[in-house]
N, C-alpha and C. Protein backbone atom coordinates (compact mmCIF):
# COMPACT_ATOMS: atom_id res chain seq x y z
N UNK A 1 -14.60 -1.67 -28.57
CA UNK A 1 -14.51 -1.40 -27.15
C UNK A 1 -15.18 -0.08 -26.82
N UNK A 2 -15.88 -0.42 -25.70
CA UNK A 2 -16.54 1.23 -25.27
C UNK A 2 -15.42 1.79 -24.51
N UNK A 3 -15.65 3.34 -24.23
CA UNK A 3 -14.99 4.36 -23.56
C UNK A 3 -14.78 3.80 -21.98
N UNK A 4 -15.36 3.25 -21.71
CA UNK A 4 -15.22 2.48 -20.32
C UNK A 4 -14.64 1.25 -20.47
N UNK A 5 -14.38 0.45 -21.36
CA UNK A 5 -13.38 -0.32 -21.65
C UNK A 5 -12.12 0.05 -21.44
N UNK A 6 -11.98 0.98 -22.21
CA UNK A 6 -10.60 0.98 -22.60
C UNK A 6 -10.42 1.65 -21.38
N UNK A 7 -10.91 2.41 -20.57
CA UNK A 7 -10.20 3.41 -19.47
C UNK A 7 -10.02 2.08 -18.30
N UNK A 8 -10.75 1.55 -18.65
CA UNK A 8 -10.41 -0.23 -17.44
C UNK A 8 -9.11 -0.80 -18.18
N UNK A 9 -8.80 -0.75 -19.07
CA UNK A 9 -7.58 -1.66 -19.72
C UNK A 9 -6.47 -0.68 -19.50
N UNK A 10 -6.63 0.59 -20.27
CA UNK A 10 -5.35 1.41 -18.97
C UNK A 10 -5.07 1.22 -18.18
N UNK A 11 -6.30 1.06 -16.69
CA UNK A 11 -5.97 1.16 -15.32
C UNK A 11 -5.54 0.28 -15.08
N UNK A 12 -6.08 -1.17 -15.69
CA UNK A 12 -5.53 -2.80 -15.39
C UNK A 12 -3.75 -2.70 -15.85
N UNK A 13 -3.63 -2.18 -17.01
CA UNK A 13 -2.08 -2.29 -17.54
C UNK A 13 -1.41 -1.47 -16.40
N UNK A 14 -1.80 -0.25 -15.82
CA UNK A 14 -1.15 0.50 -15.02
C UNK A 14 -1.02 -0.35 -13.88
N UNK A 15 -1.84 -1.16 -13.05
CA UNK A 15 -1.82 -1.81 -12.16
C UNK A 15 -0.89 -3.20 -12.28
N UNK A 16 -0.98 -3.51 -13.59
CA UNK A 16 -0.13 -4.48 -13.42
C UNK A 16 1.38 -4.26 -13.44
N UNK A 17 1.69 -2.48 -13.92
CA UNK A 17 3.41 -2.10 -13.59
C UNK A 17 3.79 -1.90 -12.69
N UNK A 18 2.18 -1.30 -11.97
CA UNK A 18 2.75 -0.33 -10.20
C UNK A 18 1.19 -0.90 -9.31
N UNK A 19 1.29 -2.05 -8.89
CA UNK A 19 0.68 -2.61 -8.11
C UNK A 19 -0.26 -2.27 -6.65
N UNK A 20 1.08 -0.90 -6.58
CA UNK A 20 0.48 -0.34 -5.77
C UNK A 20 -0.32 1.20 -5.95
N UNK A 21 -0.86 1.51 -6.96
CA UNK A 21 -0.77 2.67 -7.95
C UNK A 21 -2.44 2.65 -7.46
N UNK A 22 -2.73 3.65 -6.79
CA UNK A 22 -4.25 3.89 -6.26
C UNK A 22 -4.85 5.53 -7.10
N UNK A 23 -5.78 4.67 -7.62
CA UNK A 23 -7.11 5.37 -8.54
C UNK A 23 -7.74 5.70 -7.96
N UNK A 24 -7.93 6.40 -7.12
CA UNK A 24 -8.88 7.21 -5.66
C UNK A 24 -8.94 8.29 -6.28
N UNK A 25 -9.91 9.13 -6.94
CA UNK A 25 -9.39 10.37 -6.91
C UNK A 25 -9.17 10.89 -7.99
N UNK A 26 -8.56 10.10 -9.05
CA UNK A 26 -7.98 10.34 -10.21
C UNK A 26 -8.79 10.89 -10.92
N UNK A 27 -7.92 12.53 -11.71
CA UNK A 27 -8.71 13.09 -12.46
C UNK A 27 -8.89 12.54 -14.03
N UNK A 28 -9.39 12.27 -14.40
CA UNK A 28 -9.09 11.80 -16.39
C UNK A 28 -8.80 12.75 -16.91
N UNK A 29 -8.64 13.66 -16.49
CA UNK A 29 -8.23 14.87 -17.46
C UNK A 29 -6.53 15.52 -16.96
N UNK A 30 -6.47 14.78 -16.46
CA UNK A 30 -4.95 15.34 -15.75
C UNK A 30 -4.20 14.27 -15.66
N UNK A 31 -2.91 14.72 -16.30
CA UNK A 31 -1.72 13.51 -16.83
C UNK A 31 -1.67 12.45 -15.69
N UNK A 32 -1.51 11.80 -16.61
CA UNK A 32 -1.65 10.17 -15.50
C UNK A 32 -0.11 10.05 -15.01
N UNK A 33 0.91 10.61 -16.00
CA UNK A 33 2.25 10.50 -15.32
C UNK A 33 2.13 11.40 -13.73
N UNK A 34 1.77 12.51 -13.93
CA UNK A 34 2.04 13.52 -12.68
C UNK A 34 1.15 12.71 -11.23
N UNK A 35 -0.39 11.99 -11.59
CA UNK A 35 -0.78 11.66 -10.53
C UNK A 35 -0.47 10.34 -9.94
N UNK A 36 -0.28 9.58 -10.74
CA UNK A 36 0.46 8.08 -10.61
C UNK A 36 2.05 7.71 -10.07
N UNK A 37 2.66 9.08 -10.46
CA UNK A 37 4.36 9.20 -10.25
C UNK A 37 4.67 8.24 -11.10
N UNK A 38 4.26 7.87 -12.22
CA UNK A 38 5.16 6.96 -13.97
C UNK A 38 6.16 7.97 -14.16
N UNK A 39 7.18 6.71 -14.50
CA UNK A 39 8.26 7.61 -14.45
C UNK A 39 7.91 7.32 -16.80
N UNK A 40 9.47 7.68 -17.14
CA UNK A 40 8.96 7.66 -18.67
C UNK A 40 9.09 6.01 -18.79
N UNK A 41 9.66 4.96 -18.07
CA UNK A 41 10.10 3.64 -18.29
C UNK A 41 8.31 2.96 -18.30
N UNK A 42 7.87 3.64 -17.19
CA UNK A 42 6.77 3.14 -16.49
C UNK A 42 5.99 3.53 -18.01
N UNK A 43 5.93 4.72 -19.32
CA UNK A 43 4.96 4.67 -19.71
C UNK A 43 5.40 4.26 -21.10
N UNK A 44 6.72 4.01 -21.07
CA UNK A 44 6.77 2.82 -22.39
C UNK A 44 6.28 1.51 -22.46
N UNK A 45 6.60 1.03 -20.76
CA UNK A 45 5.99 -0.41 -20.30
C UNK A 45 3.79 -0.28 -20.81
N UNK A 46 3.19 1.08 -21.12
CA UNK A 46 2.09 0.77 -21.27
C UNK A 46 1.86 0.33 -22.33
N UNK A 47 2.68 1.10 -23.15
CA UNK A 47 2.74 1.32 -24.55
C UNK A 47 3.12 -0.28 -25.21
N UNK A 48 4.04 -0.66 -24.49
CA UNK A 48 4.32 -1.97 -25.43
C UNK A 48 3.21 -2.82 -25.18
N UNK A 49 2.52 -2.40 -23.58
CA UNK A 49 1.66 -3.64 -23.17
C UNK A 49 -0.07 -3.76 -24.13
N UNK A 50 0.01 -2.33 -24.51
CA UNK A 50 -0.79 -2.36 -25.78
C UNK A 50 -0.70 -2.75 -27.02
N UNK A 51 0.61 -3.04 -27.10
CA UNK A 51 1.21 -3.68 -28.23
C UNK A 51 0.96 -5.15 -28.85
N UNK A 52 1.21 -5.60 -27.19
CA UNK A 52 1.52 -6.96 -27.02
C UNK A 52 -0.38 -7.77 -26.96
N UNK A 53 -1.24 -6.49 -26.12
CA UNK A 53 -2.16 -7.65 -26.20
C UNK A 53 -3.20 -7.45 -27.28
N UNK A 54 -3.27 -6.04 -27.94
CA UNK A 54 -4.03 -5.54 -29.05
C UNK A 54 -3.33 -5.01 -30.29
N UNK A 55 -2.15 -5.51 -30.10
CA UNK A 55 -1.24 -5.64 -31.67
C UNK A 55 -1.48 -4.30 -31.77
N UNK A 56 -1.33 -3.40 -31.18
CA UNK A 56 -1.23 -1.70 -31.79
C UNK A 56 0.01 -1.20 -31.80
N UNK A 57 0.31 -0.39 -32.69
CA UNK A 57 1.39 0.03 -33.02
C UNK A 57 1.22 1.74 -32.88
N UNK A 58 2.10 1.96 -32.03
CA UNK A 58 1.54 3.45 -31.37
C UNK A 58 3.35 4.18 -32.00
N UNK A 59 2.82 5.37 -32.72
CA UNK A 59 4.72 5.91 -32.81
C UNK A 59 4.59 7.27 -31.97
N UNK A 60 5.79 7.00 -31.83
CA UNK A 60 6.22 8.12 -30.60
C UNK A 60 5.26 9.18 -30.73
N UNK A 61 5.54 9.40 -31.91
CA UNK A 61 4.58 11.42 -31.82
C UNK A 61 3.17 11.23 -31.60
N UNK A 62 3.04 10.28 -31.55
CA UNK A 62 1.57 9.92 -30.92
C UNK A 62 1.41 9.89 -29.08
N UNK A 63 2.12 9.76 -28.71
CA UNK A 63 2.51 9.55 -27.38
C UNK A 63 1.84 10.61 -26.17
N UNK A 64 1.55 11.59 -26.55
CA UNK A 64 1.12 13.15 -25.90
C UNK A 64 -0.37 12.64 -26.00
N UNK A 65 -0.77 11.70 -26.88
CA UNK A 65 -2.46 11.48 -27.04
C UNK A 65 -2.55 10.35 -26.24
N UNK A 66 -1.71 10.04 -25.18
CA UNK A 66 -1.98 9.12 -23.86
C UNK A 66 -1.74 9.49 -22.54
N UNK A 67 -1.50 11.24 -22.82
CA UNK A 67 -1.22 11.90 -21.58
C UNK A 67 -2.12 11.39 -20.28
N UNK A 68 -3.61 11.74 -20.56
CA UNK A 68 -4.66 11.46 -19.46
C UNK A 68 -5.61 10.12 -19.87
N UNK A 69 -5.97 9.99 -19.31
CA UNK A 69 -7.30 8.73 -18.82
C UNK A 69 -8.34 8.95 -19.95
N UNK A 70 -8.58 10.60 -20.23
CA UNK A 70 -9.47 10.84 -21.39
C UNK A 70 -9.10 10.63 -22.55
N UNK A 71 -7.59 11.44 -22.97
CA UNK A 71 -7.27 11.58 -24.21
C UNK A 71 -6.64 9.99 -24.52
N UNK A 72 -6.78 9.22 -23.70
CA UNK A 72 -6.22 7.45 -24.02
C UNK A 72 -7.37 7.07 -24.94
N UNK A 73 -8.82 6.93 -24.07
CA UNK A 73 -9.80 6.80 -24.87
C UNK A 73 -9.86 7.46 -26.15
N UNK A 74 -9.42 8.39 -26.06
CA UNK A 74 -9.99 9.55 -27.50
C UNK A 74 -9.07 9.46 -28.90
N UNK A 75 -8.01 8.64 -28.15
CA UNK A 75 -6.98 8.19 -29.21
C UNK A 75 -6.99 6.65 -29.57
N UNK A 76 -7.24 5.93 -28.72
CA UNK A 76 -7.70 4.46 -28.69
C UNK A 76 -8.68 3.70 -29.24
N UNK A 77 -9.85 4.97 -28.96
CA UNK A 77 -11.03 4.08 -29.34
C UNK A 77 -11.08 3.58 -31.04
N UNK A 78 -10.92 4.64 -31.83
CA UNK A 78 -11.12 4.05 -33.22
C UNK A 78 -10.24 3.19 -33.13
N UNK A 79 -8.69 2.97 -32.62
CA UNK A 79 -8.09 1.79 -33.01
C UNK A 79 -8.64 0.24 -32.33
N UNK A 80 -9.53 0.39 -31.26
CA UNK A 80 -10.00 -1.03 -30.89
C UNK A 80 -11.27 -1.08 -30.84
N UNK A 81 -12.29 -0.15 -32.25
CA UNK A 81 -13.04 -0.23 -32.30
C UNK A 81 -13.75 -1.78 -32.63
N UNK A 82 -13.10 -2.67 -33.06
CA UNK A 82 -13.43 -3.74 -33.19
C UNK A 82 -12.72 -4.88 -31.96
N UNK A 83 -12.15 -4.07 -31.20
CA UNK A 83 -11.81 -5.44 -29.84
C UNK A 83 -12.71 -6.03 -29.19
């Protein structure tokens, strides 16, 4: 997956928790919880949803490396380098 993949599969998973969740604006470098208003439920729901459709297995202390839009990619990519 390219770097623009995966920042589309974030936004799609985000969209499919908070429907109404507008990407206008959004910085990639600034926590997606603070600009989105995810609460912590909202960012376990991403976490499993990565689970569920790319079998990744993410452990908690990893979790800080999905803060922003960037560091998702930067932690993601080697794992779906073959998606």
């Amino acid at each position: 997956m390219t770097s623009e993949d995966i920042k589309n599969l974030i936004l799609e998973i985000i969209k499919d928790i908070d429907d109404e969740a507008d990407f206008e604006g959004l910085d990639h470098d600034k926590a997606l919880r603070d600009q989105l208003e995810l609460d912590s439920m909202d960012f376990l729901d991403i976490v499993m949803e990565l689970r569920k459709r790319h079998k990744l297995q993410i452990p908690e202390e990893d979790y800080p490396h999905l803060a922003t839009l960037n560091s998702c990619v930067n932690y993601l990519q080697p794992l779906l380098k073959d998606a």
